[in-house]
Protein backbone atom coordinates (compact mmCIF):
# COMPACT_ATOMS: atom_id res chain seq x y z
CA UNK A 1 -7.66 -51.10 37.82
CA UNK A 2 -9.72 -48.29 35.97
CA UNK A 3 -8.51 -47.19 32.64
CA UNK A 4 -6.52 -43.63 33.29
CA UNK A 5 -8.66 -40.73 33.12
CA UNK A 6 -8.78 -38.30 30.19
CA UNK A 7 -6.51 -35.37 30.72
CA UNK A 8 -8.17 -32.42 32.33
CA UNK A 9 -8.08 -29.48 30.11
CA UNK A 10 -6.65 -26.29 31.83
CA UNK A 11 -9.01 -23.92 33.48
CA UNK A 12 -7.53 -21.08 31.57
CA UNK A 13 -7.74 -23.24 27.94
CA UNK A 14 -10.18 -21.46 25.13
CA UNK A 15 -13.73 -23.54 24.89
CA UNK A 16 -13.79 -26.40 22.41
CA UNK A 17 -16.17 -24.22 21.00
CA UNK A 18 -14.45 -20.46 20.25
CA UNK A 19 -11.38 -23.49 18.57
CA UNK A 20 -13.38 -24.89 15.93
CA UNK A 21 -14.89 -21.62 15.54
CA UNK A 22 -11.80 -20.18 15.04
CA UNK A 23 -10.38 -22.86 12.74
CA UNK A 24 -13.47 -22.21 10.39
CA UNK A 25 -13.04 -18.58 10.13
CA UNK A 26 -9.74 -18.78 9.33
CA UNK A 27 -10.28 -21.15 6.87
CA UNK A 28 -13.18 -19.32 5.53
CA UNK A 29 -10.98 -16.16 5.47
CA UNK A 30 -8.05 -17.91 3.88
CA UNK A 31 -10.29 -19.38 1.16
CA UNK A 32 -11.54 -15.71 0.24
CA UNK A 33 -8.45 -14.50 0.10
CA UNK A 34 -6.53 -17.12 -2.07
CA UNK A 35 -9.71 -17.75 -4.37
CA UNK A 36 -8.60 -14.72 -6.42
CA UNK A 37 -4.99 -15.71 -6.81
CA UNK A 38 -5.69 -18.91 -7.63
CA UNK A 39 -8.17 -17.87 -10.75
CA UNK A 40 -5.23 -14.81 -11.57
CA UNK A 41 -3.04 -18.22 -11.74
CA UNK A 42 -5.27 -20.59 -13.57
CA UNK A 43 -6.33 -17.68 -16.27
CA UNK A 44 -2.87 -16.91 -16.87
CA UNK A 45 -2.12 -20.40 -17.99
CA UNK A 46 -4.82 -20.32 -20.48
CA UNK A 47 -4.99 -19.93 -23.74
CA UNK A 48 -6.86 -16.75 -25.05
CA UNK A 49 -9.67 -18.22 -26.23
CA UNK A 50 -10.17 -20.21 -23.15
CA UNK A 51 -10.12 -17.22 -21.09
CA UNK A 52 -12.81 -15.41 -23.14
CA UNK A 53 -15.59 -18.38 -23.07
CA UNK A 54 -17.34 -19.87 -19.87
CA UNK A 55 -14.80 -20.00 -16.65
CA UNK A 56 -13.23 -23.23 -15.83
CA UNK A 57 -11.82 -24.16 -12.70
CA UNK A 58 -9.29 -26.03 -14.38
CA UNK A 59 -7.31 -25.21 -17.50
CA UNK A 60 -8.32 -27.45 -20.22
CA UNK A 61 -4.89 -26.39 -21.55
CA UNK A 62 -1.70 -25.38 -20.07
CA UNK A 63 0.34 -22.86 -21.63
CA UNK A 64 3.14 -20.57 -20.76
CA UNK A 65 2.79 -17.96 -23.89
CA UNK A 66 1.19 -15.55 -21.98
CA UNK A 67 4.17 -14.97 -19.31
CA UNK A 68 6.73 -14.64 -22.82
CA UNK A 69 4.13 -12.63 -24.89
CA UNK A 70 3.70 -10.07 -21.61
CA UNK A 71 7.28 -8.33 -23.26
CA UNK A 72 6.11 -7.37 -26.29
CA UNK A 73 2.40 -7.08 -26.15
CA UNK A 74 3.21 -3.49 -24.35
CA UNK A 75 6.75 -2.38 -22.89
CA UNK A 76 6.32 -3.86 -19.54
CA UNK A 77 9.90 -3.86 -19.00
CA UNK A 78 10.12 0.24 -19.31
CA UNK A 79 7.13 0.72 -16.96
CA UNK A 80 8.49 -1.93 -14.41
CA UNK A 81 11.38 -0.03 -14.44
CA UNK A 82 9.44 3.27 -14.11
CA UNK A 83 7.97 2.09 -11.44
CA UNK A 84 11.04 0.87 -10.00
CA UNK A 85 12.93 4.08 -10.09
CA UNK A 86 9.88 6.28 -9.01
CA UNK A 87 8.56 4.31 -6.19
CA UNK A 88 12.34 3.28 -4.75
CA UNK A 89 13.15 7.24 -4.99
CA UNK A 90 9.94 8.59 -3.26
CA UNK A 91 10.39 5.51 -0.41
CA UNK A 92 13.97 6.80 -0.13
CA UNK A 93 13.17 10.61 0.49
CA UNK A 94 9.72 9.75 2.36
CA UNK A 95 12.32 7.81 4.84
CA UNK A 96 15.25 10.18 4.96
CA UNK A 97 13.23 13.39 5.26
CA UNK A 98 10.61 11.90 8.27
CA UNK A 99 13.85 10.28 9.81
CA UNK A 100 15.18 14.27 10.40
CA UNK A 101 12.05 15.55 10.90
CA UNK A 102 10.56 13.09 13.51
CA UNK A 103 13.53 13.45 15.64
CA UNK A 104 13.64 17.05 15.61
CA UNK A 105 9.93 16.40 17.11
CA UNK A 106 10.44 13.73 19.23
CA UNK A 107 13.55 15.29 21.17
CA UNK A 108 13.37 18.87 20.77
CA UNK A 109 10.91 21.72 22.27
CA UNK A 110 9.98 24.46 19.74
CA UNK A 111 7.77 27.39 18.71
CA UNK A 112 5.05 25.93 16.83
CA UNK A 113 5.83 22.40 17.16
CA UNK A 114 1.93 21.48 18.13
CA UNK A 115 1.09 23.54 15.45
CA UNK A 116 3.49 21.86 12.99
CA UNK A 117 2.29 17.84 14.19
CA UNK A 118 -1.32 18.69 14.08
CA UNK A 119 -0.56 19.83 10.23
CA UNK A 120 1.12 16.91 9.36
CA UNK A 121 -1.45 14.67 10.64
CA UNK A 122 -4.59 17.52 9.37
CA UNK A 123 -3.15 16.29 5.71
CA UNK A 124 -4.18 12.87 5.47
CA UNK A 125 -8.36 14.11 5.90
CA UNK A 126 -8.09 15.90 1.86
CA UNK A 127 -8.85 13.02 -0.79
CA UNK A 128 -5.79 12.89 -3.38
CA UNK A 129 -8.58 14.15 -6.08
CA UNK A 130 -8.41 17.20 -4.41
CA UNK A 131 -4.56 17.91 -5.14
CA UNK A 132 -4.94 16.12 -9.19
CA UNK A 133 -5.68 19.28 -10.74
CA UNK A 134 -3.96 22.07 -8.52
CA UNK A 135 -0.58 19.91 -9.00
CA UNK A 136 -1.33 19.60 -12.77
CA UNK A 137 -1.36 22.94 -13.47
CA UNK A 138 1.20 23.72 -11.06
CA UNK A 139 3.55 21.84 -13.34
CA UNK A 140 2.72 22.70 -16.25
CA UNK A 141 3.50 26.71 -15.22
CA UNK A 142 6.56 25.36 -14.01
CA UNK A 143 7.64 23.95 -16.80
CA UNK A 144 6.53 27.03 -18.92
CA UNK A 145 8.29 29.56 -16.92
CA UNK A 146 11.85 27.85 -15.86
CA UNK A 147 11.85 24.80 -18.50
CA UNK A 148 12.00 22.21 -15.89
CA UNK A 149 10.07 19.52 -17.13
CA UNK A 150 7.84 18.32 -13.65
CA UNK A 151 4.89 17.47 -16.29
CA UNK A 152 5.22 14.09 -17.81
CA UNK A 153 8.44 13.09 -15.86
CA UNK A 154 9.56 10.86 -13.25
CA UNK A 155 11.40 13.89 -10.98
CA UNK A 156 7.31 15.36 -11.02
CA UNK A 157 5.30 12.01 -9.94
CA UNK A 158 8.21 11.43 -7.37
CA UNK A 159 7.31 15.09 -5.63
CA UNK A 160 3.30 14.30 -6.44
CA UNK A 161 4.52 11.17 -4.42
CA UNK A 162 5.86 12.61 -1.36
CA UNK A 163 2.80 14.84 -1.06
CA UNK A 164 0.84 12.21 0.47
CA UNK A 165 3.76 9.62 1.77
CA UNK A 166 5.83 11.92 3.69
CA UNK A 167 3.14 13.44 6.27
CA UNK A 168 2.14 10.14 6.94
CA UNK A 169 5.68 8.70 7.25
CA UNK A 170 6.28 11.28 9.68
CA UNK A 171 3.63 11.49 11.70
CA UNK A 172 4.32 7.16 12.16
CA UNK A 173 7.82 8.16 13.12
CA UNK A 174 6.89 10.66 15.66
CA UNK A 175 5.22 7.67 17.52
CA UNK A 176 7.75 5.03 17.45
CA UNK A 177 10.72 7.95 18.02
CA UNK A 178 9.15 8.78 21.24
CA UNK A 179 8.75 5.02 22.60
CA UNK A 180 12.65 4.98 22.05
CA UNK A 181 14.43 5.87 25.74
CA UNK A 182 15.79 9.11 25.67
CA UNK A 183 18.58 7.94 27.93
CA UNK A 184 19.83 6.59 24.71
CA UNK A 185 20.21 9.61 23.37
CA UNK A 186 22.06 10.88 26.72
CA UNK A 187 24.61 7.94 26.68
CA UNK A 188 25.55 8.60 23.22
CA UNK A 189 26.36 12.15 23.94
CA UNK A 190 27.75 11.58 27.33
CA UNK A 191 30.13 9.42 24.99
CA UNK A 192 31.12 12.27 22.40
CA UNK A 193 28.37 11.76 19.86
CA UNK A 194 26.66 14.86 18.43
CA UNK A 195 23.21 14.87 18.16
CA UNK A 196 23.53 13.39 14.45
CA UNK A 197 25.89 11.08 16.05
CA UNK A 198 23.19 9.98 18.15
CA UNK A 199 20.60 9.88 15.98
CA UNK A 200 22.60 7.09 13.44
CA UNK A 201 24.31 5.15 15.44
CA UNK A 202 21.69 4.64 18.49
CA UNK A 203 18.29 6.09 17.55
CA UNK A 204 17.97 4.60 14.08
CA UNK A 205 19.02 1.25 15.18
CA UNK A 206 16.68 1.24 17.85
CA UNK A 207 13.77 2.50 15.73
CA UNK A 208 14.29 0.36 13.25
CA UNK A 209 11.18 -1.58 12.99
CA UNK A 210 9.29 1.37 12.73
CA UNK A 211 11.46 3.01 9.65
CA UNK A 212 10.93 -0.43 8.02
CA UNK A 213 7.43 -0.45 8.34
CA UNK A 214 6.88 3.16 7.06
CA UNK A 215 9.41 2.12 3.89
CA UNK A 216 6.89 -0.39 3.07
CA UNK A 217 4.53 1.81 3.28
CA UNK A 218 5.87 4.52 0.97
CA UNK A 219 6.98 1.96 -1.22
CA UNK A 220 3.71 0.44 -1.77
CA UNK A 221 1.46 3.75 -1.99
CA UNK A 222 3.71 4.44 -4.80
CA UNK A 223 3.90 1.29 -6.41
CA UNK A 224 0.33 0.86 -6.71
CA UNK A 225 -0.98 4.17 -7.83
CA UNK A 226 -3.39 5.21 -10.48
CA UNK A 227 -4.57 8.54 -10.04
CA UNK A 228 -1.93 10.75 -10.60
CA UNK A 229 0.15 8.28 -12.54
CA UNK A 230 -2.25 8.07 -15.09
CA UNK A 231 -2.52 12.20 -16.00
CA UNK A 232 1.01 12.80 -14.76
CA UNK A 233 2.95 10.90 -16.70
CA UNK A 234 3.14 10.00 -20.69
CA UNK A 235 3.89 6.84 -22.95
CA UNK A 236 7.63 7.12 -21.92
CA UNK A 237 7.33 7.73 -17.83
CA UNK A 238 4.08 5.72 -17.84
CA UNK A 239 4.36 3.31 -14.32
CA UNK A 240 3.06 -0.18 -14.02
CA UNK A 241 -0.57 0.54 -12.74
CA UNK A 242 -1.38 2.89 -15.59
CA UNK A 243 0.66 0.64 -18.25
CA UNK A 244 -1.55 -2.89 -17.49
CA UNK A 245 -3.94 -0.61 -19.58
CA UNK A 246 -2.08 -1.52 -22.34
CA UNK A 247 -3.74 -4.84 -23.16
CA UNK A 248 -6.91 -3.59 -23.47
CA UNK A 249 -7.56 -2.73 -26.92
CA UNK A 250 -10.63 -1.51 -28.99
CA UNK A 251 -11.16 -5.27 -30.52
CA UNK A 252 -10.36 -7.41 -27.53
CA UNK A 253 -8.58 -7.80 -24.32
CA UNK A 254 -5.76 -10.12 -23.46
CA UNK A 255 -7.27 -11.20 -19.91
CA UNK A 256 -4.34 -14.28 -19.74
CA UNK A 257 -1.86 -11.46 -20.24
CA UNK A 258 -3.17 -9.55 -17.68
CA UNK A 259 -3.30 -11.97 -15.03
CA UNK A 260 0.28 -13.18 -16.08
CA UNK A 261 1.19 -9.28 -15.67
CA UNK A 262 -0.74 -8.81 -12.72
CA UNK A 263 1.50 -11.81 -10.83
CA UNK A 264 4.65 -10.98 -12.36
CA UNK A 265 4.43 -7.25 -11.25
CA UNK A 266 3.03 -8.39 -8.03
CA UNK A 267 6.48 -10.55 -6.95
CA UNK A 268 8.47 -7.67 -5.60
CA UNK A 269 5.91 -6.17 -3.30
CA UNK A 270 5.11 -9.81 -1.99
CA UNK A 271 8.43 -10.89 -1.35
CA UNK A 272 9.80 -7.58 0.44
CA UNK A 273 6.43 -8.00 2.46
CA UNK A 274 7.23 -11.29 3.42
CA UNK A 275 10.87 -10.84 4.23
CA UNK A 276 10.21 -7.38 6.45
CA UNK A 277 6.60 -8.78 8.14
CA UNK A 278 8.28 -9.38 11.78
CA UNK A 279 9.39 -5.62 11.37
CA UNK A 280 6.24 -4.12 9.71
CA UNK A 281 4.12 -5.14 12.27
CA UNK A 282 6.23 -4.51 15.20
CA UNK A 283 6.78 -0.92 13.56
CA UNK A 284 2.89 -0.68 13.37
CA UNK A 285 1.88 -1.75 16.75
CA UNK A 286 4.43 0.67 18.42
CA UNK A 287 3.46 3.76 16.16
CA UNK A 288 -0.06 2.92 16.79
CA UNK A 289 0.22 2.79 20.44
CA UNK A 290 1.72 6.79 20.58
């Protein structure tokens, strides 16, 4: 008797070709992607003057200085918690204001309501250059005529903030708001709800992937930003992206301090990210469908 046959492959299987292909791009693409973390890791557990000569792939010496002497090289503790308070405020109002406002859209006729999406989504085409200096003397007026203190403070990069978050988190909202059923909407008030009444306790829930998604979005535009950070804010309000400045000085540069910065600052973007992916992208796909 004949030895048994290979098994057939499936007529709808991918070609043993578009596989491999597929393995090696990914591989290719992985490698790209982890090559810089892995010399951000290896730099940071080198000493100083290791760092400075010829790169190594691997540390001739292993040290953990630069993750204590981070602390007190600059205040990295008072810009992480800059950062912390600005970015987690913004994300918050970003949210809460394009929660209202997309509903309002997404459920209700109005005068002007064309008029008012086409806005929100005509913002995102200015660069954020365009907005540095208008803002900058905005605030300073402000603070010259009433004494509220916009320049230099957290309360003013929060607003600079929303400028460019909220249309954005809005006009994302609008999208996935209208892929929930309105029937929803009509149960809920068929059961005594008001209209906020509907909105929390059936809307939100449903649309949940979609406000998570745009929360990591405001939370990392704000996180991450340089431009207005940097002429917005002074030594005490200074965020994290402006502060890594700090080890650069006129004699020399503490590149194993900045990569053990870089990572450290880097954990609590990378671990909400990770814990909120399965909602971030099905937020994303939906909004991008609308």
């Amino acid at each position: 008797m004949s030895e048994a046959a290979a098994p057939r492959r499936s007529p709808t299987a991918a070609p043993r070709s578009f596989v491999w292909s597929r393995a090696l791009f990914l591989t290719l693409l992985s490698g790209f992607v982890l090559l810089p973390v892995y010399v951000m890791l290896s730099s940071s557990l080198k000493p100083l003057q290791d760092v400075s000569g010829a790169f190594r792939w691997l540390p001739g010496e292993v040290t953990l200085s630069p993750y204590a002497d981070i602390w007190s090289t600059i205040p990295l503790a008072r810009y992480f918690l800059n950062s912390l308070l600005v970015a987690g405020a913004a994300t918050v109002c970003s949210v809460v204001v394009a929660v209202f406002a997309a509903y309002a859209v997404s459920r209700y006729e109005f005068r002007g309501k064309r008029v008012f999406t086409v806005t929100v989504l005509s913002t995102q085409m200015f660069p954020g250059i365009l907005f540095l200096l208008p803002l900058f003397l905005l605030y300073v007026n402000i603070g010259n005529a009433t004494g509220i203190a916009l320049f230099g403070s957290r309360g003013g990069l929060i607003l600079t903030y929303l400028t460019f978050s909220l249309p954005f988190s809005v006009w994302m909202l609008i999208g996935y708001l209208e892929s929930v059923p309105r029937d929803l909407d009509e149960a809920a008030l068929v059961d005594g709800c008001g209209p906020l009444g509907a909105l929390f306790r059936v809307v939100v829930p449903a649309a949940m992937p979609g406000i998570v998604a745009v929360t990591v979005y405001s939370f990392m535009t704000a996180w991450g930003e340089v431009l207005f950070a940097s002429v917005l804010t002074n030594d005490t309000t200074r965020t994290l992206a402006v502060g890594l400045q700090g080890y650069a000085t006129q004699t020399d540069v503490y590149w194993n301090q900045v990569m053990a910065a870089s990572l450290v600052v880097s954990v609590p973007v990378v671990a909400g990210f990770l814990l909120l992916q399965r909602y971030l992208v099905a937020g994303l796909t939906a909004g991008a469908v609308k």
